[in-house]
C-alpha atoms as a PDB file:
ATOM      1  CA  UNK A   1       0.000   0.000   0.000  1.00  0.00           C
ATOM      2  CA  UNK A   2       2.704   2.452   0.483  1.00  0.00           C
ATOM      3  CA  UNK A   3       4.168   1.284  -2.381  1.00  0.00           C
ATOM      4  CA  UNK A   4       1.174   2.264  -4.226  1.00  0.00           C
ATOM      5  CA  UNK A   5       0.632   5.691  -2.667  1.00  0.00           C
ATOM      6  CA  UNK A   6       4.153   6.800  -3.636  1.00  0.00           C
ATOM      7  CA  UNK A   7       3.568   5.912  -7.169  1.00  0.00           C
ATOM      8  CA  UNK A   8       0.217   7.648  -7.145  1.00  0.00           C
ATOM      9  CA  UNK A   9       1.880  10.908  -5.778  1.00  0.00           C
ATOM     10  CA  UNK A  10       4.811  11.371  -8.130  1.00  0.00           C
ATOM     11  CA  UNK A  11       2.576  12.607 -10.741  1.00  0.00           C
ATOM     12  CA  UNK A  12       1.083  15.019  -8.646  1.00  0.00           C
ATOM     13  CA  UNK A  13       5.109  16.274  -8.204  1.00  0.00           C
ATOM     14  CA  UNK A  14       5.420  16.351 -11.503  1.00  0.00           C
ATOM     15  CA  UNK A  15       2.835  18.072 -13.054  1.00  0.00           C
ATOM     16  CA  UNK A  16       3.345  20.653 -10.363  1.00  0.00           C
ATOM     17  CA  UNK A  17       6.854  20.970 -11.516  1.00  0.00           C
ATOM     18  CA  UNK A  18       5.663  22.703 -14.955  1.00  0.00           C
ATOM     19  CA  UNK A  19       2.937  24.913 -13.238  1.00  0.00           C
ATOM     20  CA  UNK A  20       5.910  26.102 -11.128  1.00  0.00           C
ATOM     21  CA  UNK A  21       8.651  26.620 -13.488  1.00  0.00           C
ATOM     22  CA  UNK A  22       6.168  28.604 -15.470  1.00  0.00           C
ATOM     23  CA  UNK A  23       5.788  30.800 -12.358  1.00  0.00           C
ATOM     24  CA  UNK A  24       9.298  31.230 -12.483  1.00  0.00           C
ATOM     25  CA  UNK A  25       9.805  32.189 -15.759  1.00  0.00           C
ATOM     26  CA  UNK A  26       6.908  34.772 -15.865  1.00  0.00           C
ATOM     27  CA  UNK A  27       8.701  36.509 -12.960  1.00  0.00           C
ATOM     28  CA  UNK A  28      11.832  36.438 -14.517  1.00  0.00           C
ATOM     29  CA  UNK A  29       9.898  38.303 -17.957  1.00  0.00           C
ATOM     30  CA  UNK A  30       7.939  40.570 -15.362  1.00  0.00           C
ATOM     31  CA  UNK A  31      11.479  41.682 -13.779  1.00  0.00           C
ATOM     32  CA  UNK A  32      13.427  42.250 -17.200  1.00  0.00           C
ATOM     33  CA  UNK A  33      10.688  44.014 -18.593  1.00  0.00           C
ATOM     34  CA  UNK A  34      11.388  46.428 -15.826  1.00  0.00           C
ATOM     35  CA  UNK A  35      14.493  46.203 -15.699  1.00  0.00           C
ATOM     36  CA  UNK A  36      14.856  47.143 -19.519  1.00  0.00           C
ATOM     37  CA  UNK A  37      12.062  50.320 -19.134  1.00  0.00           C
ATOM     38  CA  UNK A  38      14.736  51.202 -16.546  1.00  0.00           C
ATOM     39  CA  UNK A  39      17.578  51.038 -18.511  1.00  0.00           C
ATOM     40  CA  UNK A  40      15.325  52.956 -21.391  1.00  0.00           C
ATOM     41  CA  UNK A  41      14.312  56.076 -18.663  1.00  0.00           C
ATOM     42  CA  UNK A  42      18.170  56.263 -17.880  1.00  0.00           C
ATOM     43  CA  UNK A  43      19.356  56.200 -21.043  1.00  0.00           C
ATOM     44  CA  UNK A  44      16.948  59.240 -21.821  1.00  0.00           C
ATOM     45  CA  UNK A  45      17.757  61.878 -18.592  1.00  0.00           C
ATOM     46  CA  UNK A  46      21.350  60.874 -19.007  1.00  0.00           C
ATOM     47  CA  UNK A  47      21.609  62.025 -23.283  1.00  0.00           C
ATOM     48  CA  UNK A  48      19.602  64.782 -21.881  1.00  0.00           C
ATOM     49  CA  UNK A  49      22.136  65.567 -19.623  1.00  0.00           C
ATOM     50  CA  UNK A  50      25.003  65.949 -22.095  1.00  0.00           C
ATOM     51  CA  UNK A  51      22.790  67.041 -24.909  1.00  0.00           C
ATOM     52  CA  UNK A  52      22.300  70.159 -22.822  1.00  0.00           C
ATOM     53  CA  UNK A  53      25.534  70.627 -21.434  1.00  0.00           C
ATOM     54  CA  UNK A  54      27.830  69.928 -24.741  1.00  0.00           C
ATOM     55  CA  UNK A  55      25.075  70.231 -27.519  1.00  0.00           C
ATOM     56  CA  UNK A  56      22.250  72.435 -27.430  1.00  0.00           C
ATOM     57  CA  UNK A  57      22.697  74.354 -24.485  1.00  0.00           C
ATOM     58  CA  UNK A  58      20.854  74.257 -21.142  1.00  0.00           C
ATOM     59  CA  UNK A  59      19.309  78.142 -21.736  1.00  0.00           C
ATOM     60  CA  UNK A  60      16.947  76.021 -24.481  1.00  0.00           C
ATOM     61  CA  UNK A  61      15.943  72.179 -22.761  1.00  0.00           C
ATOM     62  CA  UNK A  62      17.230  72.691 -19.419  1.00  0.00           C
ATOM     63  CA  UNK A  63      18.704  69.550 -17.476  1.00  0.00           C
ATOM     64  CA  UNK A  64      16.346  67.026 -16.102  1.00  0.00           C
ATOM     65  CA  UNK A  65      18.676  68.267 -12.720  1.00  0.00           C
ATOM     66  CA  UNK A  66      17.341  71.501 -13.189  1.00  0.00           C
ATOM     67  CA  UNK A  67      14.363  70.161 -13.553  1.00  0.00           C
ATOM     68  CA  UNK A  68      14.331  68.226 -10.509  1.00  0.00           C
ATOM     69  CA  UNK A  69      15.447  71.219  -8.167  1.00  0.00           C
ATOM     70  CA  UNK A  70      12.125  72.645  -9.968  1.00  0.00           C
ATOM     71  CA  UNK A  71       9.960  70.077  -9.014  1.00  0.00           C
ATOM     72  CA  UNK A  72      11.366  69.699  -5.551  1.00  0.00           C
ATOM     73  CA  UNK A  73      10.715  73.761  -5.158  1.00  0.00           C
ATOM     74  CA  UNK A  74       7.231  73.587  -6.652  1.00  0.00           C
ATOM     75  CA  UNK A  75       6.467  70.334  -4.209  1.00  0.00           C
ATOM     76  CA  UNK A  76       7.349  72.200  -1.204  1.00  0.00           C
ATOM     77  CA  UNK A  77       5.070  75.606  -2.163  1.00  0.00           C
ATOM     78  CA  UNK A  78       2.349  73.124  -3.353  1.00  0.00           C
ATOM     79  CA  UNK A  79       1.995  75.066  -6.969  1.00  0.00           C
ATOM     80  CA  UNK A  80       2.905  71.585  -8.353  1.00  0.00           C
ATOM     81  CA  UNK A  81      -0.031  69.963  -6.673  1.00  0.00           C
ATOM     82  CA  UNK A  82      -2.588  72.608  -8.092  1.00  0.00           C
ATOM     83  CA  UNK A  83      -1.395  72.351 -11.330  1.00  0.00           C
ATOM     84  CA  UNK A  84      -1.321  68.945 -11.305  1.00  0.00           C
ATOM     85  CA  UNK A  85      -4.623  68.576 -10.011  1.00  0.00           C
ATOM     86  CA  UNK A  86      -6.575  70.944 -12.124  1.00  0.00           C
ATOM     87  CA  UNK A  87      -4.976  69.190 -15.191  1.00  0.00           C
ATOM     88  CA  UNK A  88      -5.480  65.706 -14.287  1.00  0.00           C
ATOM     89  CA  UNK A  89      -9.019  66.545 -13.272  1.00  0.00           C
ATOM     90  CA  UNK A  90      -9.729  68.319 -16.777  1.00  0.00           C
ATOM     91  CA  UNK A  91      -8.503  65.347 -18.621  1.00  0.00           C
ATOM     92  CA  UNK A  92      -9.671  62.913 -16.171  1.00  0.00           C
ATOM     93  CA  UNK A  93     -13.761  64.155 -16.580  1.00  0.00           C
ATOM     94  CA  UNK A  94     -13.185  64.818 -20.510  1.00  0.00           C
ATOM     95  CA  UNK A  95     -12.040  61.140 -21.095  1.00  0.00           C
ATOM     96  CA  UNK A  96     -14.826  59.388 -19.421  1.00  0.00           C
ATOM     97  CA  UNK A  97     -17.660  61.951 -21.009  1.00  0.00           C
ATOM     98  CA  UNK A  98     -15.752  60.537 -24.216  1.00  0.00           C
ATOM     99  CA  UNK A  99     -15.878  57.221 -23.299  1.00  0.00           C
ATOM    100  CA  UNK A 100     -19.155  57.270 -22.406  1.00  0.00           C
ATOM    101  CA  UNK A 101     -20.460  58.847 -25.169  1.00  0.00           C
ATOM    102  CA  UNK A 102     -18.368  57.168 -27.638  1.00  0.00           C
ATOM    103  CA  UNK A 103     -19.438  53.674 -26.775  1.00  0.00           C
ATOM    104  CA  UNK A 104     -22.994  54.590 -26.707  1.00  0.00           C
ATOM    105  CA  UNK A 105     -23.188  55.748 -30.147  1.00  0.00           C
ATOM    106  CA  UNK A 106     -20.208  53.062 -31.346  1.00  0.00           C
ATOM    107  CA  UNK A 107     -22.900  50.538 -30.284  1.00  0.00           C
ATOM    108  CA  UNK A 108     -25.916  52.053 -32.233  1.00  0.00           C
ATOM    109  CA  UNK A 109     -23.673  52.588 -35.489  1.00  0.00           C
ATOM    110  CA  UNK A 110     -22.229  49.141 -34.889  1.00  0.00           C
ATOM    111  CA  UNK A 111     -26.067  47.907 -34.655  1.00  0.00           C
ATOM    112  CA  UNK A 112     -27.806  49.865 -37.523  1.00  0.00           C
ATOM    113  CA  UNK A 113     -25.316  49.417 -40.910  1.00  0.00           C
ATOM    114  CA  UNK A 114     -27.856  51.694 -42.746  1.00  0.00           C
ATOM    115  CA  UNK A 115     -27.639  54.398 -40.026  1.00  0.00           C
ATOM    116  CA  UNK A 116     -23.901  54.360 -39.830  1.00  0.00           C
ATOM    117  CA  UNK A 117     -24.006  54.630 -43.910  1.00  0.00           C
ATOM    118  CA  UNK A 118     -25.950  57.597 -43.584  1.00  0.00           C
ATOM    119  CA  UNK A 119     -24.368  59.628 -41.196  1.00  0.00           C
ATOM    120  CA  UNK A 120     -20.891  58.006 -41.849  1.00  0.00           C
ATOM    121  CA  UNK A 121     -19.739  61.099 -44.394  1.00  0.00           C
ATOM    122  CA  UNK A 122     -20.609  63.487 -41.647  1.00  0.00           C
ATOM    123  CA  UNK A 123     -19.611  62.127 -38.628  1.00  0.00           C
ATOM    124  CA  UNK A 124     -16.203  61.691 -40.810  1.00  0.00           C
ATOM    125  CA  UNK A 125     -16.063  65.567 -41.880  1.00  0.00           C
ATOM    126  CA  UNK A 126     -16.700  66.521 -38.238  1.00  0.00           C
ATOM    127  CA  UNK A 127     -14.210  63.936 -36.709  1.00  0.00           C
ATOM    128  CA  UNK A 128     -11.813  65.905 -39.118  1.00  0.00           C
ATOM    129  CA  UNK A 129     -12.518  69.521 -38.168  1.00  0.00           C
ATOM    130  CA  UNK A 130      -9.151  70.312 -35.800  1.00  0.00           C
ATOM    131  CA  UNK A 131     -10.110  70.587 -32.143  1.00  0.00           C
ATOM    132  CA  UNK A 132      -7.845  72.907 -31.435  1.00  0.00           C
ATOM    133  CA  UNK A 133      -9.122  75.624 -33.892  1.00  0.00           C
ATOM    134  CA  UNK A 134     -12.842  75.180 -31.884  1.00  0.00           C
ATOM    135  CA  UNK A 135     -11.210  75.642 -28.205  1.00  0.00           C
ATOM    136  CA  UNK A 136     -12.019  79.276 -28.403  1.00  0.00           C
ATOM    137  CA  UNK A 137     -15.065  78.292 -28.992  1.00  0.00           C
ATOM    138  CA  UNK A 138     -15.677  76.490 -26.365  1.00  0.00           C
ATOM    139  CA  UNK A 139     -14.338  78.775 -23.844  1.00  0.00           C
ATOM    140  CA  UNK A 140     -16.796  81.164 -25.180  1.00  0.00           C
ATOM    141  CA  UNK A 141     -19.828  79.303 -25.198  1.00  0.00           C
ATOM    142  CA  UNK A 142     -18.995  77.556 -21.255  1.00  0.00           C
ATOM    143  CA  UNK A 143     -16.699  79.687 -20.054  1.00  0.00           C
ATOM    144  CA  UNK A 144     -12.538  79.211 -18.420  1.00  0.00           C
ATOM    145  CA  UNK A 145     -13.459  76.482 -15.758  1.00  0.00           C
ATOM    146  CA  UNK A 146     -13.766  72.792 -15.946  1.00  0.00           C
ATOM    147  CA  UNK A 147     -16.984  72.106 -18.399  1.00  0.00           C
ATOM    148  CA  UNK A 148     -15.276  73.622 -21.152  1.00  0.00           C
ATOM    149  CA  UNK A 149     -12.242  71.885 -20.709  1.00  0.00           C
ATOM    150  CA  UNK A 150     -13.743  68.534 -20.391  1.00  0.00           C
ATOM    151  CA  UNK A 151     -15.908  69.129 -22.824  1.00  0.00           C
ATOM    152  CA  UNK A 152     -12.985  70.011 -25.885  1.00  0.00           C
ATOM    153  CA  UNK A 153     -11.304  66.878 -24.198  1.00  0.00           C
ATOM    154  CA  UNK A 154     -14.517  64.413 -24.549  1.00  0.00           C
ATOM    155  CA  UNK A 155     -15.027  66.139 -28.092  1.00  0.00           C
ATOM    156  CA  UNK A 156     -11.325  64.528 -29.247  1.00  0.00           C
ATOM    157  CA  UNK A 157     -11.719  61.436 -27.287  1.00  0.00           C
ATOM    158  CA  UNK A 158     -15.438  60.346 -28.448  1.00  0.00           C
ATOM    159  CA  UNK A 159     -14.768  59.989 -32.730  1.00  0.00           C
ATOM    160  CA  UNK A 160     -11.765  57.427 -31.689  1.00  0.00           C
ATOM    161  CA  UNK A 161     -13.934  55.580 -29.173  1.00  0.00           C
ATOM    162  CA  UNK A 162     -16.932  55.537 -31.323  1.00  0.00           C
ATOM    163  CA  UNK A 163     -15.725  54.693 -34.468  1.00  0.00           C
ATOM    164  CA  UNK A 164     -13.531  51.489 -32.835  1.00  0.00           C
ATOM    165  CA  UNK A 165     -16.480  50.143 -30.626  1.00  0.00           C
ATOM    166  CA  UNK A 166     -18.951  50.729 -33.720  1.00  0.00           C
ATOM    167  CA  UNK A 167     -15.619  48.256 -35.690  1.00  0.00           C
ATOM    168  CA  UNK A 168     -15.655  46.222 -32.379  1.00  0.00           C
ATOM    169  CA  UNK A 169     -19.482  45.212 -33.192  1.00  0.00           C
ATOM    170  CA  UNK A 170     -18.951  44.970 -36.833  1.00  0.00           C
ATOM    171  CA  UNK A 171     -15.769  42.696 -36.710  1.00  0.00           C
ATOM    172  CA  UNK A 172     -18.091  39.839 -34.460  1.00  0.00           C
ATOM    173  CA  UNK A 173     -18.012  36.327 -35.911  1.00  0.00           C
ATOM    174  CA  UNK A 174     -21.296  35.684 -36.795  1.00  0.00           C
ATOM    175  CA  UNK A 175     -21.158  31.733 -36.661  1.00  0.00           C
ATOM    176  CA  UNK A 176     -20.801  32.973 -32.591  1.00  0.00           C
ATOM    177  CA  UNK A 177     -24.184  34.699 -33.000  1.00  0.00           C
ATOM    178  CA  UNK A 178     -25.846  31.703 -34.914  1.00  0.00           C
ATOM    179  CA  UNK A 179     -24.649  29.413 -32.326  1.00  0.00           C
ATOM    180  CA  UNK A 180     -26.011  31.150 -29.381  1.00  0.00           C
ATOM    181  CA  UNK A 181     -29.482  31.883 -31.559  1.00  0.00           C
ATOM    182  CA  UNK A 182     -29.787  27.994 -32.025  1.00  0.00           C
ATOM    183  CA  UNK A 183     -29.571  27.421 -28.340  1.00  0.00           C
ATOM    184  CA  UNK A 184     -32.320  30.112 -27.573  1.00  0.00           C
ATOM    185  CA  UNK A 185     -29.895  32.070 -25.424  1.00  0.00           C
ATOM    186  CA  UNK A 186     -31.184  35.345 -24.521  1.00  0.00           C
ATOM    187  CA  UNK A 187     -30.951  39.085 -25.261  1.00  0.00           C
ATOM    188  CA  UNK A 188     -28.383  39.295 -22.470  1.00  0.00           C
ATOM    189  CA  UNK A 189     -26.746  36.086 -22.537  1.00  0.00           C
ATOM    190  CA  UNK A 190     -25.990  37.065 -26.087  1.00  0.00           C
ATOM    191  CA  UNK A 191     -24.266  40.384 -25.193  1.00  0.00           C
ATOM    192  CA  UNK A 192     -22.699  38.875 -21.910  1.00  0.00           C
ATOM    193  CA  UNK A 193     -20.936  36.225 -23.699  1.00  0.00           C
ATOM    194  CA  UNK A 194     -20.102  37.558 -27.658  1.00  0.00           C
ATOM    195  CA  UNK A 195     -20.984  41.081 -27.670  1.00  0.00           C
ATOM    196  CA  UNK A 196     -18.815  42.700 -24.904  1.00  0.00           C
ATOM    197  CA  UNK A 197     -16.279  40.605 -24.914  1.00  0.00           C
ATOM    198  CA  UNK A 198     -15.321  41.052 -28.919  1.00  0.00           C
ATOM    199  CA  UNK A 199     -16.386  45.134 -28.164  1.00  0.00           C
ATOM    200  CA  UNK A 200     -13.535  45.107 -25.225  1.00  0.00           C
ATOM    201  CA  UNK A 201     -10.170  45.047 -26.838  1.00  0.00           C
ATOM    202  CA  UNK A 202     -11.507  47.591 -29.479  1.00  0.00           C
ATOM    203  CA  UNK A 203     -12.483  49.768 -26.826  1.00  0.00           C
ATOM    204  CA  UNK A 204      -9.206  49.620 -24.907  1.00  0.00           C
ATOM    205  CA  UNK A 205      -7.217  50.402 -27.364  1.00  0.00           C
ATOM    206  CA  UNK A 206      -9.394  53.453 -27.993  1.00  0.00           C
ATOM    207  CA  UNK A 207      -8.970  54.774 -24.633  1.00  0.00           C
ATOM    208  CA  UNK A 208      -4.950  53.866 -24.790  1.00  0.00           C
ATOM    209  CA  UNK A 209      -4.840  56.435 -27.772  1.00  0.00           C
ATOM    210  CA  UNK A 210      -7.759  58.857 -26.092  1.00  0.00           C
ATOM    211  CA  UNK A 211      -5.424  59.093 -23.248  1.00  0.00           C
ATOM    212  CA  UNK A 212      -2.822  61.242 -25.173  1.00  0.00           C
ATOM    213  CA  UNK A 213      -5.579  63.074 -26.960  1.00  0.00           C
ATOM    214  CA  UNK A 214      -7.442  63.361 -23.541  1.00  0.00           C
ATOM    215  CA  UNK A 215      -4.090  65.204 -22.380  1.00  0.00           C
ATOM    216  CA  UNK A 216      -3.741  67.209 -25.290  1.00  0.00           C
ATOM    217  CA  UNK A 217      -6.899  68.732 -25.052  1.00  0.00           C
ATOM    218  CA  UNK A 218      -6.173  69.560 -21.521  1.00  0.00           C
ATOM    219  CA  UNK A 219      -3.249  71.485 -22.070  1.00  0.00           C
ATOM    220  CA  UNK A 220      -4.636  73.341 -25.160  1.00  0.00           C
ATOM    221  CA  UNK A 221      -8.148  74.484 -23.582  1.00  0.00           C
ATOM    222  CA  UNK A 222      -5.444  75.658 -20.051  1.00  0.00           C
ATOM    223  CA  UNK A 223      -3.516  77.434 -23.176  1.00  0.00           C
ATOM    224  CA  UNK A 224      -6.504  79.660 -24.356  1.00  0.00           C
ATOM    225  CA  UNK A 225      -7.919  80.183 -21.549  1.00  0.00           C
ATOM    226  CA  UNK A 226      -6.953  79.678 -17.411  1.00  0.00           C
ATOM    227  CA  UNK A 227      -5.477  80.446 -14.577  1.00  0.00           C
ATOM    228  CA  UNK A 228      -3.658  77.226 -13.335  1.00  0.00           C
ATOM    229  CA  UNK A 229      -2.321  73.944 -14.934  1.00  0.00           C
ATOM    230  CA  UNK A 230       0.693  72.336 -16.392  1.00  0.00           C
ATOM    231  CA  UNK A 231      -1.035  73.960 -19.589  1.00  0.00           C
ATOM    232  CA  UNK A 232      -0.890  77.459 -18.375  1.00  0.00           C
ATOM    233  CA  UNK A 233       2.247  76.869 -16.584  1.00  0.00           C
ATOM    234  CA  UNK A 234       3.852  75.634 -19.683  1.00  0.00           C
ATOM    235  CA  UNK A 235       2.564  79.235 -21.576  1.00  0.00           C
ATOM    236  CA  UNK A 236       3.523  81.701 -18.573  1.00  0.00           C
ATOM    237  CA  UNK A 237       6.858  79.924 -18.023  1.00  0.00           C
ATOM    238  CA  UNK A 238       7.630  80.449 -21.839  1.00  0.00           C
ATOM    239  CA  UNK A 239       6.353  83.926 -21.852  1.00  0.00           C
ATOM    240  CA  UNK A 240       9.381  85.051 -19.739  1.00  0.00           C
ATOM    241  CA  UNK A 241      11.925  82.043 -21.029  1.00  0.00           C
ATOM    242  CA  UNK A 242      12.147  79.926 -18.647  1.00  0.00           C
ATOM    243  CA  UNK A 243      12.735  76.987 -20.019  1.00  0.00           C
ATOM    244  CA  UNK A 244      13.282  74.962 -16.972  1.00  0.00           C
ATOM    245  CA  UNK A 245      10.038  75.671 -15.588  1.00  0.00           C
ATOM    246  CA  UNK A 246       8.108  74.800 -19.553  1.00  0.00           C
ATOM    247  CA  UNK A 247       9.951  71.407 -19.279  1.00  0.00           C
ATOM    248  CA  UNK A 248       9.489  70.755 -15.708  1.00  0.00           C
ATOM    249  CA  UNK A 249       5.350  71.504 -16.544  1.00  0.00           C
ATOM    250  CA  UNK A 250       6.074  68.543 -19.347  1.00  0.00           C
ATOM    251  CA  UNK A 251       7.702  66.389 -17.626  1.00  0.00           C
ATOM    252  CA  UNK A 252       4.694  65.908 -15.052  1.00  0.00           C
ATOM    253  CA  UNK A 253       2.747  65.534 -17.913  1.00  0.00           C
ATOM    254  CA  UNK A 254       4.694  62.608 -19.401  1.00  0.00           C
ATOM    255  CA  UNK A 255       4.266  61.109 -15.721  1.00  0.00           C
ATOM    256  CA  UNK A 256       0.505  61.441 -16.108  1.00  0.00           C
ATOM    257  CA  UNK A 257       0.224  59.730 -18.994  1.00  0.00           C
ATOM    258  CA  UNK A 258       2.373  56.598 -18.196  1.00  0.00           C
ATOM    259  CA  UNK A 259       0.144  56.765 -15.267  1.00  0.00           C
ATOM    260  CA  UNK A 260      -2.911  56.734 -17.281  1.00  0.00           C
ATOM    261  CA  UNK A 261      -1.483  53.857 -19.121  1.00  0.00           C
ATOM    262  CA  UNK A 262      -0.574  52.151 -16.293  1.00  0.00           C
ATOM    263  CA  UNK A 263      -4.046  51.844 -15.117  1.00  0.00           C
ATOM    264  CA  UNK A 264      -5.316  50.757 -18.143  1.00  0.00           C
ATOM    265  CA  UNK A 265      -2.511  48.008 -18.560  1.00  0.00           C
ATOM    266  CA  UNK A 266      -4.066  47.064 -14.796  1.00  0.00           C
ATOM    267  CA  UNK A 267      -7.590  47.029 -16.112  1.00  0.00           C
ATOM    268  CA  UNK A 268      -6.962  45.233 -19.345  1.00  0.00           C
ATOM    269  CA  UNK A 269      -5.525  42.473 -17.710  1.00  0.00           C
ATOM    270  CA  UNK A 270      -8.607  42.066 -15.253  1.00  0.00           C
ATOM    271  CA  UNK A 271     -11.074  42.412 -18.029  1.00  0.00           C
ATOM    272  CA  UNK A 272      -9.242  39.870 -20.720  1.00  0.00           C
ATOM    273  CA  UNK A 273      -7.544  37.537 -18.380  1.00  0.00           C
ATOM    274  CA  UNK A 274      -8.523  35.203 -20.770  1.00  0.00           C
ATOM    275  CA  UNK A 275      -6.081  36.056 -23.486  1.00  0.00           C
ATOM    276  CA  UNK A 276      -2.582  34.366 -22.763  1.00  0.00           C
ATOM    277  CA  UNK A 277      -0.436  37.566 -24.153  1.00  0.00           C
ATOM    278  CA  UNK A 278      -1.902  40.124 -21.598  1.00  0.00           C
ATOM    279  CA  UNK A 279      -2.795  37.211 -18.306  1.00  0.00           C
ATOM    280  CA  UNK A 280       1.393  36.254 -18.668  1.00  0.00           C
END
């Protein structure tokens, strides 16, 4: 009987062998991936470094050291939190009115082929009016505070998110449909189980590129119009050339957007575990 049991456990031992060296070896990817974005943010400050000192000159990019005694200053006044702040919050509320909108009418385009034909020539010719020439515009019509803002922000965000979801719901393997239609499955088994999840990667990678736009749109509407933000910091700190403070005010907004990213890298891997490139 012992005899027996010890045969009976050594392919438990074994198969767990696998499971773990596959533990191991995602790790090991997980910490050179670091390791190399690392190397990659090094390599940058440090040819910054000697680009400005032996190249270009510091009076026109500054010195990411410069830049650091900046940001260390502006931490300990708190004008880099209120910047910050109102800039992340502009950007913040714009993308998800964009979002929201976007996917709503992605998913009635994506439903109705002859609607979408119909309105597809102007919904193109106003997706290619420049945002940037309206933001007057909009600071007329809602003012200098945070509505107009967000709302030039959600107005470059929502074309990119509409016209992938409305792709997202076109791009759906209809033998999937059939199949669920033949076993009666319901309105919302139907969109619980092929809908959403072929909409989802569509829509993420929306938002990944509405994120830059989302931060563009920020700093433009702070441009025409405001009294705070990395966007108006970037102007006024220009205005009298000082460079160190227009780089430090991009720098932070670099930050924000790998920080944007990095929170959607979080969330795509919770909502499409299922896919082995993004679960490893």
């Amino acid at each position: 009987m012992t005899a027996l049991s010890e045969n009976l456990s050594k392919p438990v031992v074994a198969s767990s062998r696998p499971a773990a060296s596959k533990r191991r070896q995602r790790s090991w990817l997980a910490l050179r991936g670091a390791l190399d974005r690392l190397a990659a943010i090094i390599f940058m400050i440090v040819a910054w470094q000697l680009a400005a000192q032996f190249w270009i000159g510091e009076k026109w990019i500054s010195t990411p050291v410069k830049i650091a005694e900046r940001l260390w200053e502006m931490l300990l006044d708190g004008s880099l939190q209120i910047h910050t702040w109102e800039t992340f919050k502009e950007a913040f509320v714009g993308l998800l009115m964009g979002v929201a909108l976007g996917i709503v009418g992605g998913m009635i385009l994506g439903l109705s082929r002859r609607l979408s034909e119909a309105i597809d020539p102007v919904l193109m010719g106003i997706y290619s009016l420049p945002r940037v020439s309206l933001a007057p515009m909009f600071v007329i019509w809602l003012g200098i505070g945070l509505l107009a803002k967000a709302t030039l922000v959600a107005s470059m965000v929502v074309f990119v998110v509409m016209l992938n979801v409305r792709e997202g719901i076109r791009s759906i393997d209809r033998d999937h449909i059939d199949a669920f239609r033949s076993m009666n499955a319901s309105r919302w088994m139907m969109w619980r189980h092929v809908m959403i999840p072929s909409m989802i990667p569509w829509l993420l990678a929306s938002i990944r590129i509405g994120i830059g736009m989302a931060l563009v749109g920020a700093v433009v509407g702070e441009l025409i119009g405001a009294s705070q933000g990395l966007g108006w910091y970037v102007s006024s700190s220009s205005s009298i050339y000082d460079m160190t403070g227009a780089f430090t005010a991009l720098v932070v907004l670099m930050i924000l957007a790998m920080i944007f990213n990095f929170a959607l890298s979080l969330l795509e891997k919770r909502l499409m575990f299922w896919r082995p490139s993004v679960s490893s």
